[in-house]
PDB file of N, CA and C in Angstrom:
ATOM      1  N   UNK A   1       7.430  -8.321  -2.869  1.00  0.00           N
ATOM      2  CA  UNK A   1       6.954  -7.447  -3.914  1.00  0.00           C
ATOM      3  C   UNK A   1       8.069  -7.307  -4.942  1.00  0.00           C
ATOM      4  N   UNK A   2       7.710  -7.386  -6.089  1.00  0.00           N
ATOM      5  CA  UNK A   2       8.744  -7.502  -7.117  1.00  0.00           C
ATOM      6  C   UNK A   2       9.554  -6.376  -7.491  1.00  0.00           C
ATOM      7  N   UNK A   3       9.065  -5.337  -7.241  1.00  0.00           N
ATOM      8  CA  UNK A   3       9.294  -4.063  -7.816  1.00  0.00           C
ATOM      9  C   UNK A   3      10.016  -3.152  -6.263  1.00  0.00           C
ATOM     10  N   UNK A   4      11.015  -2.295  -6.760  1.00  0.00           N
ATOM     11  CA  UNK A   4      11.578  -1.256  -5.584  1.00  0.00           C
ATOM     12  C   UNK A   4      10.524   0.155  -5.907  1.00  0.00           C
ATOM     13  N   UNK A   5       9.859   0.573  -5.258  1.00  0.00           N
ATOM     14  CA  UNK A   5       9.018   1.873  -5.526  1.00  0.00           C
ATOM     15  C   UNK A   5      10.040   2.825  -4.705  1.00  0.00           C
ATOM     16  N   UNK A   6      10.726   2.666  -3.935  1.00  0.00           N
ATOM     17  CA  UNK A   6      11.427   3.577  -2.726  1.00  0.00           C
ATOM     18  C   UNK A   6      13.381   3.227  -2.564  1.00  0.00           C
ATOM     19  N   UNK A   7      13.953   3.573  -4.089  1.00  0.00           N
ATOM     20  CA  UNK A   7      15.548   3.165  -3.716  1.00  0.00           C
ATOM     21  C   UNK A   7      16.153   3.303  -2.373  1.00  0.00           C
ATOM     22  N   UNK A   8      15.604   3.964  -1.390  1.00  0.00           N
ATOM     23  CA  UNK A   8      16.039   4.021  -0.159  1.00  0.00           C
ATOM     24  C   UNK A   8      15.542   3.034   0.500  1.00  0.00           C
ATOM     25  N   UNK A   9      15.136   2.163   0.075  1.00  0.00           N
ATOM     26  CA  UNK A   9      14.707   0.860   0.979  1.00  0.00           C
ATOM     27  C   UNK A   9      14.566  -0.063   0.233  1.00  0.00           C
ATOM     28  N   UNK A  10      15.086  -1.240   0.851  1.00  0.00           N
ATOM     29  CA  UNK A  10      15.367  -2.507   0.047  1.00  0.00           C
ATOM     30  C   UNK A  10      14.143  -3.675  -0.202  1.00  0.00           C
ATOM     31  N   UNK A  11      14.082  -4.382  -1.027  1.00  0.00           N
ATOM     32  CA  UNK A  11      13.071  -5.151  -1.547  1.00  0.00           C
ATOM     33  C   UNK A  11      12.019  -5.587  -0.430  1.00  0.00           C
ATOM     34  N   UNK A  12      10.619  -5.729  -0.625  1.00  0.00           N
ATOM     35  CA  UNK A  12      10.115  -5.911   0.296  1.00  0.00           C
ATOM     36  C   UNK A  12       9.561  -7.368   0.029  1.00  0.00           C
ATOM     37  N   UNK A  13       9.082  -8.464   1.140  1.00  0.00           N
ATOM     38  CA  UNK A  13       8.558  -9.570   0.771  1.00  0.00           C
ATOM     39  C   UNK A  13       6.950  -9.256   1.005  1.00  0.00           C
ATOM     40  N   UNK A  14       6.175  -9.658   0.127  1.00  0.00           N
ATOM     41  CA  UNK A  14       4.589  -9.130   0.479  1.00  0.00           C
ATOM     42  C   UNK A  14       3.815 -10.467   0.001  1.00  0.00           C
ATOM     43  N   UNK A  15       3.106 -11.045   1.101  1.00  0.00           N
ATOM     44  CA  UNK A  15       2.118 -12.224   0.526  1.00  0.00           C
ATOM     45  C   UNK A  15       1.589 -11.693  -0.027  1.00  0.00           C
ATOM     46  N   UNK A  16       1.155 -12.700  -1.520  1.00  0.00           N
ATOM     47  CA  UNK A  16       0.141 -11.882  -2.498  1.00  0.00           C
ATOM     48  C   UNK A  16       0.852 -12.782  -3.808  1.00  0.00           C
ATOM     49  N   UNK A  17      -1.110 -12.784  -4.745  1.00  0.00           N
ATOM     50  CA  UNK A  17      -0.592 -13.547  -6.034  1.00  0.00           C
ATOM     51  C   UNK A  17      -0.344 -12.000  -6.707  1.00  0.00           C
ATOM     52  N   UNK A  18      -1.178 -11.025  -6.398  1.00  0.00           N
ATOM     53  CA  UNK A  18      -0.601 -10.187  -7.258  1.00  0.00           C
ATOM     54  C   UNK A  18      -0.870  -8.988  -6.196  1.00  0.00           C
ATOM     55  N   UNK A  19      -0.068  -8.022  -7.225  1.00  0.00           N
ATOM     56  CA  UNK A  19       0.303  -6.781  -6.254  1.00  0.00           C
ATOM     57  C   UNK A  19       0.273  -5.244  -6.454  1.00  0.00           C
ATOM     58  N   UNK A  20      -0.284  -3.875  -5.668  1.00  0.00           N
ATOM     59  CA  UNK A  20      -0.991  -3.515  -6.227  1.00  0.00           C
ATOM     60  C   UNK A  20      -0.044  -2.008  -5.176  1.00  0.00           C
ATOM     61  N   UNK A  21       0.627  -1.265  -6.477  1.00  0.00           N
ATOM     62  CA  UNK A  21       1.620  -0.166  -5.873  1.00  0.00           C
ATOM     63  C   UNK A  21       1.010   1.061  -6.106  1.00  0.00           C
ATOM     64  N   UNK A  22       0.657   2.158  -4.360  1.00  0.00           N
ATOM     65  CA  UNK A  22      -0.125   3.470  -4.261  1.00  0.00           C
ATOM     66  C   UNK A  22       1.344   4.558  -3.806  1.00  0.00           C
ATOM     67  N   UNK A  23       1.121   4.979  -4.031  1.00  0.00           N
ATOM     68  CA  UNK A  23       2.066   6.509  -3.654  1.00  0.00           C
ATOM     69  C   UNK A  23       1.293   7.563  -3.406  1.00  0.00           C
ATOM     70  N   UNK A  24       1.803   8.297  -2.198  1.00  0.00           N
ATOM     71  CA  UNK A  24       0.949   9.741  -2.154  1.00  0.00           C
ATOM     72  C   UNK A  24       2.217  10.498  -2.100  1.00  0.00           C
ATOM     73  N   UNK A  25       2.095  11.537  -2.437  1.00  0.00           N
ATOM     74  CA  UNK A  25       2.691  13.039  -2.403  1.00  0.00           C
ATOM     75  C   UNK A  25       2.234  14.132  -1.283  1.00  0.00           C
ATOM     76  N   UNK A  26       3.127  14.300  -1.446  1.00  0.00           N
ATOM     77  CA  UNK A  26       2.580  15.738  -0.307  1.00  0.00           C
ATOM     78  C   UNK A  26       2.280  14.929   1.354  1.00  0.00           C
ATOM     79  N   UNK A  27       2.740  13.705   1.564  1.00  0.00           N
ATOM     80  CA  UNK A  27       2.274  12.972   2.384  1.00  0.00           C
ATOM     81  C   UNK A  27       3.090  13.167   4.214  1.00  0.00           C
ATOM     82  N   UNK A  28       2.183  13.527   5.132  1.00  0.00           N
ATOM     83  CA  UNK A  28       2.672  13.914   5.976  1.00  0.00           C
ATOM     84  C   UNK A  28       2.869  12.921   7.081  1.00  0.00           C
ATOM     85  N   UNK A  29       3.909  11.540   6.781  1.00  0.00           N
ATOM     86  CA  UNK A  29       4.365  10.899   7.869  1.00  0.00           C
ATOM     87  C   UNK A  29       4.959  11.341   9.281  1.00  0.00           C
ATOM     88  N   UNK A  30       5.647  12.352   9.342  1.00  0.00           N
ATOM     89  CA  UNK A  30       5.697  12.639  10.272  1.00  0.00           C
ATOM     90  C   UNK A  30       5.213  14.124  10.924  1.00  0.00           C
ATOM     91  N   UNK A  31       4.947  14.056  12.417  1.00  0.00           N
ATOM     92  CA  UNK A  31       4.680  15.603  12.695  1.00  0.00           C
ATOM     93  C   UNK A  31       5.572  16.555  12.686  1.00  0.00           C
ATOM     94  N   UNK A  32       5.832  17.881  12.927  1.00  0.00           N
ATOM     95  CA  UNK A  32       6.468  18.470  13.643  1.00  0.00           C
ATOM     96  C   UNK A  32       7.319  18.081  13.844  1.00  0.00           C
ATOM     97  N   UNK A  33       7.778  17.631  15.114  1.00  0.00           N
ATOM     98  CA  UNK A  33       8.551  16.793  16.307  1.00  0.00           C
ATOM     99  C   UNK A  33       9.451  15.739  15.798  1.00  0.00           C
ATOM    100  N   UNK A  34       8.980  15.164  14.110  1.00  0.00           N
ATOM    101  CA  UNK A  34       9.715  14.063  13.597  1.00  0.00           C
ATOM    102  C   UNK A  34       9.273  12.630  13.970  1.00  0.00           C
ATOM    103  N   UNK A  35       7.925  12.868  14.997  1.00  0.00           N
ATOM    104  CA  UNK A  35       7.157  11.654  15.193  1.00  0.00           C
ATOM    105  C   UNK A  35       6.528  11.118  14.186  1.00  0.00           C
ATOM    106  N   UNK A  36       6.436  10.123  14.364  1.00  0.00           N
ATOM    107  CA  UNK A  36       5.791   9.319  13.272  1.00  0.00           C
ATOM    108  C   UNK A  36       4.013   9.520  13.307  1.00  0.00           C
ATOM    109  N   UNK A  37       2.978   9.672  11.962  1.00  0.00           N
ATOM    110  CA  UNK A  37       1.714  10.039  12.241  1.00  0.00           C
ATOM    111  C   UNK A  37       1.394   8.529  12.219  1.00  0.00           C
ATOM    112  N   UNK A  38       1.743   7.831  11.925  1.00  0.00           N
ATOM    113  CA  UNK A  38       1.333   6.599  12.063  1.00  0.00           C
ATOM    114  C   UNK A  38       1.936   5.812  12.727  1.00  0.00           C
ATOM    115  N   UNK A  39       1.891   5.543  13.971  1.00  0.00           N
ATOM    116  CA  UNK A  39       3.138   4.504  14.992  1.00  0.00           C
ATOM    117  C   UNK A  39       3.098   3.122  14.502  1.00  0.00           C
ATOM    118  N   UNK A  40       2.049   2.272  13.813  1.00  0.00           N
ATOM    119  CA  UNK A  40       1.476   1.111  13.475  1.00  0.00           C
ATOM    120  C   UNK A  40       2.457   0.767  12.737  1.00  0.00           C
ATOM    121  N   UNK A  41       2.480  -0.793  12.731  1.00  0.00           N
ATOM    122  CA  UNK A  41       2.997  -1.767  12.154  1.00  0.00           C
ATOM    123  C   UNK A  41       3.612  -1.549  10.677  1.00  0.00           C
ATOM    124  N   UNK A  42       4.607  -1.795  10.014  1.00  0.00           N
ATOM    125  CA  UNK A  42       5.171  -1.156   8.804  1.00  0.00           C
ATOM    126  C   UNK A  42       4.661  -2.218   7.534  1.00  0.00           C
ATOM    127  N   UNK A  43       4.512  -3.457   7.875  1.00  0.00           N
ATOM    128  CA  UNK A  43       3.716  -4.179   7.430  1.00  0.00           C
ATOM    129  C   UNK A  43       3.203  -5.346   8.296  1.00  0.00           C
ATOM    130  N   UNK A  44       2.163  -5.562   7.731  1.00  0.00           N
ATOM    131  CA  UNK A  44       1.078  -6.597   8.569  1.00  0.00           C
ATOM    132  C   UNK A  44       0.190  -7.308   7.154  1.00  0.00           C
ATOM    133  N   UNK A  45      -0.188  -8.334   7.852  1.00  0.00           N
ATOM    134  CA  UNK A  45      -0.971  -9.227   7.436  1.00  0.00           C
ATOM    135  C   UNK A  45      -2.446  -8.814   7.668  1.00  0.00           C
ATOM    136  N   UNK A  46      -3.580  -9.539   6.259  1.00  0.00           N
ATOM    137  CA  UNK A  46      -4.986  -8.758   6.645  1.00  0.00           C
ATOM    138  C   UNK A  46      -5.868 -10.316   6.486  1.00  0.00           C
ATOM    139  N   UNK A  47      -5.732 -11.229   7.396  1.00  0.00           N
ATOM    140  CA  UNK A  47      -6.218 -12.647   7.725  1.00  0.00           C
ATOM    141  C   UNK A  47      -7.913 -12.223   7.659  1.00  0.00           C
ATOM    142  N   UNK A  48      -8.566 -11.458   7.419  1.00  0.00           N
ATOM    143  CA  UNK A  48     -10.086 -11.162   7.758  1.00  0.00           C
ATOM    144  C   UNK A  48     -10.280 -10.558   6.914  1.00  0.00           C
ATOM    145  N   UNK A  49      -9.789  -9.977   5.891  1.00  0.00           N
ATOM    146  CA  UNK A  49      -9.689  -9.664   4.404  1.00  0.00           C
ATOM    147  C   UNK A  49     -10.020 -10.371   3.239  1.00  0.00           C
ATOM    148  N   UNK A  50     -11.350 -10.359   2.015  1.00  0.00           N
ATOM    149  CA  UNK A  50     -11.705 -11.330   1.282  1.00  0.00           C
ATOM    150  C   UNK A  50     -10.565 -11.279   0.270  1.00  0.00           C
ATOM    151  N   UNK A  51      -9.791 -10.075   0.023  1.00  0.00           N
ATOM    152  CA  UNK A  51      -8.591  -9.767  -1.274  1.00  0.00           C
ATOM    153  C   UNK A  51      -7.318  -9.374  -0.762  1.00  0.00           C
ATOM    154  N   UNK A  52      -7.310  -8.737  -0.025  1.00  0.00           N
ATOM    155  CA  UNK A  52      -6.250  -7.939   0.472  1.00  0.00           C
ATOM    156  C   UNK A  52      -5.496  -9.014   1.283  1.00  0.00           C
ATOM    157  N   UNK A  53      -4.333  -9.188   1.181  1.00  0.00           N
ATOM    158  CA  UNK A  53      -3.937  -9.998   2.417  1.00  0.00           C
ATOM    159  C   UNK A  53      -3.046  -9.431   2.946  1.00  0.00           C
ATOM    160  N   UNK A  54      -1.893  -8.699   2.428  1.00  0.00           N
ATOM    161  CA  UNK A  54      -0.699  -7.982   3.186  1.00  0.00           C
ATOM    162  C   UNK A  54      -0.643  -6.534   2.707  1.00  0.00           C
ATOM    163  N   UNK A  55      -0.180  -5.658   3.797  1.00  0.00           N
ATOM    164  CA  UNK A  55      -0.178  -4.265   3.361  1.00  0.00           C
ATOM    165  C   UNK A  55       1.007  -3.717   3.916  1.00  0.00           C
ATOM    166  N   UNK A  56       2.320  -3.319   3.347  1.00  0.00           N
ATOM    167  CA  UNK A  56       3.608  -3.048   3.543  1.00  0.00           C
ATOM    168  C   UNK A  56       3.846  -1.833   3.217  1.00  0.00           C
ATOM    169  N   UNK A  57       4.629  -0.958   4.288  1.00  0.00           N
ATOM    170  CA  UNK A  57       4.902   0.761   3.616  1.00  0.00           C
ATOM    171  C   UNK A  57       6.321   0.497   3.129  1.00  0.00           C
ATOM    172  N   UNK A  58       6.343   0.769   2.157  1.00  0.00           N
ATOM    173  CA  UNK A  58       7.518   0.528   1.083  1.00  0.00           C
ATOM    174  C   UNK A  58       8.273   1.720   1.013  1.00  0.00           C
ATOM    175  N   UNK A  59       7.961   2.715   1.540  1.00  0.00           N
ATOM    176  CA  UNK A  59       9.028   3.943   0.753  1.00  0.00           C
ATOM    177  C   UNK A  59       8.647   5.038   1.901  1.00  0.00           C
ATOM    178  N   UNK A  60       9.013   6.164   2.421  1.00  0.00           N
ATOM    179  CA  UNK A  60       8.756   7.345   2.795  1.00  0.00           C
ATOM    180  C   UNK A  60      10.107   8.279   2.833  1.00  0.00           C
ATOM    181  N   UNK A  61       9.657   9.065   1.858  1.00  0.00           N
ATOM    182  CA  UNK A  61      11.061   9.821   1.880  1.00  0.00           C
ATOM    183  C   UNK A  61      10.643  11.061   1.117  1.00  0.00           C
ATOM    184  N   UNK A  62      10.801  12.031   1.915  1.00  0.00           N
ATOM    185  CA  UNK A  62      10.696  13.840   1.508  1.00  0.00           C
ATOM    186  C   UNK A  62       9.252  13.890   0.897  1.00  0.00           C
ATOM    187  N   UNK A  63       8.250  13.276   1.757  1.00  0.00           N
ATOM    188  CA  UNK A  63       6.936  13.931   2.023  1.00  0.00           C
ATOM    189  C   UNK A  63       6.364  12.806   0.484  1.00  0.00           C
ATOM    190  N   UNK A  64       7.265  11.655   0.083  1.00  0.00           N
ATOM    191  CA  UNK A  64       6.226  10.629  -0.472  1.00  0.00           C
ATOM    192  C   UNK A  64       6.216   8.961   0.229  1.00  0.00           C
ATOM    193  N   UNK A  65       5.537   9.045   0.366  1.00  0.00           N
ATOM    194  CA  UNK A  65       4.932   7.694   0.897  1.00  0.00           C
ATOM    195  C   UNK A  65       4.477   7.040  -0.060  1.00  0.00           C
ATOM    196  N   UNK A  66       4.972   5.402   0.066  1.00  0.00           N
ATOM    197  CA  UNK A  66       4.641   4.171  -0.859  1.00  0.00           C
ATOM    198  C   UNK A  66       4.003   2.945   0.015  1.00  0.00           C
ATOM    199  N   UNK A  67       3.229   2.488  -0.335  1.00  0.00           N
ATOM    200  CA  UNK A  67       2.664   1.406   0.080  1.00  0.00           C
ATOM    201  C   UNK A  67       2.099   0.131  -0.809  1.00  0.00           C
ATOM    202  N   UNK A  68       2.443  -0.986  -0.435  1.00  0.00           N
ATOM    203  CA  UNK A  68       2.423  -2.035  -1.680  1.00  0.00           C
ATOM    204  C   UNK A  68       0.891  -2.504  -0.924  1.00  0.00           C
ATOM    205  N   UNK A  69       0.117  -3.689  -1.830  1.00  0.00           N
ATOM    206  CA  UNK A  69      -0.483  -4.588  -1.295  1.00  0.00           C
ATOM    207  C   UNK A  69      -0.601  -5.424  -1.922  1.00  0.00           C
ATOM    208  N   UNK A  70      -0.663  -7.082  -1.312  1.00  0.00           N
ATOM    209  CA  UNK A  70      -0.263  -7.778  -1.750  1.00  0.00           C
ATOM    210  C   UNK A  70      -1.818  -8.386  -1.758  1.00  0.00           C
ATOM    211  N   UNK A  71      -2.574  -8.971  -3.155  1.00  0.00           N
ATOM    212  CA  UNK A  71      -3.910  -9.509  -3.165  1.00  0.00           C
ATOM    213  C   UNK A  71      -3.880 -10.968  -3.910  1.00  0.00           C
ATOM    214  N   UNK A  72      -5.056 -10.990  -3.311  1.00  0.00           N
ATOM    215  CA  UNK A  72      -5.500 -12.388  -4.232  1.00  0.00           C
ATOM    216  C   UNK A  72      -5.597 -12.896  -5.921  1.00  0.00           C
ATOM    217  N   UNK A  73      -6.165 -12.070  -5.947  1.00  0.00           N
ATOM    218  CA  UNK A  73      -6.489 -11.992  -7.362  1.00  0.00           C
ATOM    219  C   UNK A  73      -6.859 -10.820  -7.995  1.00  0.00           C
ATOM    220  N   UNK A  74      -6.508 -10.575  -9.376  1.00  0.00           N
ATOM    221  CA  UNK A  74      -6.485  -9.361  -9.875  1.00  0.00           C
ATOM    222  C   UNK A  74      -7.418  -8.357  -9.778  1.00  0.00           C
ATOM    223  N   UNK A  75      -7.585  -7.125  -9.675  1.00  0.00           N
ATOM    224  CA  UNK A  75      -8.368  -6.081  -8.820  1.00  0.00           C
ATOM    225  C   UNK A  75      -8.538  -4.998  -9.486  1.00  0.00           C
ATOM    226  N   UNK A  76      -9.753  -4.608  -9.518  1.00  0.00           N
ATOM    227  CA  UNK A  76      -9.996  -2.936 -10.682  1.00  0.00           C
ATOM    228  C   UNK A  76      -9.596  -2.247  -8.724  1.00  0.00           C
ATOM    229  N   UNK A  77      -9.118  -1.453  -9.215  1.00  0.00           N
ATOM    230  CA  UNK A  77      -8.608  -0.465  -7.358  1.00  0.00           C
ATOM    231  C   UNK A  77      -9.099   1.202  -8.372  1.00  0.00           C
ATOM    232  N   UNK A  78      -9.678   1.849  -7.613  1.00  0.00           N
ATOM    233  CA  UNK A  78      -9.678   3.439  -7.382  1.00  0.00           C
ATOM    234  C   UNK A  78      -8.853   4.157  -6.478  1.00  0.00           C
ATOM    235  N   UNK A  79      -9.068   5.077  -6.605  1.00  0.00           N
ATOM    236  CA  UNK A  79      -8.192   6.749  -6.102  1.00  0.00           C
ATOM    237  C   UNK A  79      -9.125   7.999  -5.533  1.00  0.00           C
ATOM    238  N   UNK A  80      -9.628   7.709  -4.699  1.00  0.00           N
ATOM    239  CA  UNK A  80     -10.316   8.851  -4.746  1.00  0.00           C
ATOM    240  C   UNK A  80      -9.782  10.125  -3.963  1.00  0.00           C
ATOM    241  N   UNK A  81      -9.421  10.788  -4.409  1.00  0.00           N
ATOM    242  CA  UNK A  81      -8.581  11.787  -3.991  1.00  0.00           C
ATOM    243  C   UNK A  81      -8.978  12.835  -3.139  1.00  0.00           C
ATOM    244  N   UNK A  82     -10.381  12.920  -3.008  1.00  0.00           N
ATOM    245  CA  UNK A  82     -11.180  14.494  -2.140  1.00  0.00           C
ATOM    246  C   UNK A  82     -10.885  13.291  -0.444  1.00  0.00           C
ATOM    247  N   UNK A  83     -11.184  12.111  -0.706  1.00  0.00           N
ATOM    248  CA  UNK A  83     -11.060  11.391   0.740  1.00  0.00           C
ATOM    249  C   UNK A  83      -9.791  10.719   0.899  1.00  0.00           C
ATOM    250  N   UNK A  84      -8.789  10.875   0.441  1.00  0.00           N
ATOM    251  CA  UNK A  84      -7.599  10.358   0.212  1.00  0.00           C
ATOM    252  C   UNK A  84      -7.498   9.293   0.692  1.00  0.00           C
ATOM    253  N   UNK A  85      -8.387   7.877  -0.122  1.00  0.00           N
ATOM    254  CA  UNK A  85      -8.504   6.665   0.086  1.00  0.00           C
ATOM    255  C   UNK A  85      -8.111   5.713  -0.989  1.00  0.00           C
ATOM    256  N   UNK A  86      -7.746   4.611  -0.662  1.00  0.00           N
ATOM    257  CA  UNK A  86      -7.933   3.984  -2.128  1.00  0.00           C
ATOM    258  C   UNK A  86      -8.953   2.674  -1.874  1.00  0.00           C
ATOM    259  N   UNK A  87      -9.238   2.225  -2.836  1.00  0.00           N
ATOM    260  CA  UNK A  87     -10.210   1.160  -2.631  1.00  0.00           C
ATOM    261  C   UNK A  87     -10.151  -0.321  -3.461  1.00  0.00           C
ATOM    262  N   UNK A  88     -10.459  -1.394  -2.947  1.00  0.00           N
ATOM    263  CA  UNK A  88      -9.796  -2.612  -3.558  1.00  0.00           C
ATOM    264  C   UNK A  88     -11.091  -3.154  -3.972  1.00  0.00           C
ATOM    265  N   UNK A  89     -11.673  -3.422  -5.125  1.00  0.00           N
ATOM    266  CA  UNK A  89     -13.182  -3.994  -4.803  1.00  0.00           C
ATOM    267  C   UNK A  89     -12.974  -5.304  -5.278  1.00  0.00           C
ATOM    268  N   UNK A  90     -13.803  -6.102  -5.143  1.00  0.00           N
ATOM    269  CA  UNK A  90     -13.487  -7.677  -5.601  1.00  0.00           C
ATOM    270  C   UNK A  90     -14.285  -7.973  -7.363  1.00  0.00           C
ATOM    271  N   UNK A  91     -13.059  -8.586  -7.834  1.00  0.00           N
ATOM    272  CA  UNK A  91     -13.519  -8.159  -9.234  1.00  0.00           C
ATOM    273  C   UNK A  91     -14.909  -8.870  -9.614  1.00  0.00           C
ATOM    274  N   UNK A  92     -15.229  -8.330 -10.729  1.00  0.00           N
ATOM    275  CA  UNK A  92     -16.428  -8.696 -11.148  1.00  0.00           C
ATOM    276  C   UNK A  92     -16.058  -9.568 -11.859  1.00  0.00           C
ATOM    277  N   UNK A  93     -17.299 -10.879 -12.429  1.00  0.00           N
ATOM    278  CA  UNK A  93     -16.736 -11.905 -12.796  1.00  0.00           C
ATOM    279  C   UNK A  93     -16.339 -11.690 -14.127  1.00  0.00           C
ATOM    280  N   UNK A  94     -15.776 -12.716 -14.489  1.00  0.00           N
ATOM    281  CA  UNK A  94     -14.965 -12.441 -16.126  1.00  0.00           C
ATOM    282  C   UNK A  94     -13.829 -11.154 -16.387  1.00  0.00           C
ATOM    283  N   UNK A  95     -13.882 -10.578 -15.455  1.00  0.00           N
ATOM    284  CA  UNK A  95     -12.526  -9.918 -15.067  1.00  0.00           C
ATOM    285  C   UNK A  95     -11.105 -10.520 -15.671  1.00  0.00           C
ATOM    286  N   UNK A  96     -10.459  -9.688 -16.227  1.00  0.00           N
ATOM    287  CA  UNK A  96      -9.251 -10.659 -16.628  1.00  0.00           C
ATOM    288  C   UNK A  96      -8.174  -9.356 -16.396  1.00  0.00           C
TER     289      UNK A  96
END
C-alpha cells in the first residue's frame, strides 16, 4: 500500500491494482483486559472475492483503527455509519 495511514507502523505490502483507505474512530480494538476484539489475522488474502483481494489493518492506535484494501479495479465504496460497515460494490460499467 503506498500510503502510511498509521506513523506507528511501517509500510504495508497489500495485493491490489488499486487501493482503498477506511479509518474508524472511537474504535474499540481492544477489551478491558487489553485483549484484542478481534484475534484474526492482521492481514489476509480474499481468493473468493470478485474485487477485494487483500485486507490489511494498517494502524490502531488510541481508539483509531485503519484498514487498507487492496482491489481490482476501481470502486465507488460507501460508509454506512448506523451499521458500521463499509461496502465495495463492483463498478458499474463505464466507471472511470
Amino acid at each position: 500500500m503506498p500510503r502510511r495511514p498509521d506513523a506507528a507502523v511501517p509500510d504495508h505490502v497489500l495485493t491490489g491494482e488499486y487501493f482503498i483507505a477506511a479509518t474508524a474512530t472511537s474504535a474499540a480494538a481492544h477489551n478491558s483486559a487489553g485483549n484484542p476484539t478481534y484475534p484474526g489475522p492482521q492481514k489476509f488474502r480474499t481468493r473468493n472475492l470478485r474485487n477485494v483481494m487483500a485486507v490489511a489493518v494498517t494502524g490502531d492506535y488510541e481508539g483509531v483503527l485503519s484498514i487498507g484494501l487492496g482491489v481490482r479495479s476501481r470502486t465507488p465504496v460507501t460508509v454506512d455509519h448506523e451499521r458500521e460497515s463499509v461496502k465495495v460494490f463492483r463498478p458499474p460499467s463505464g466507471f472511470r
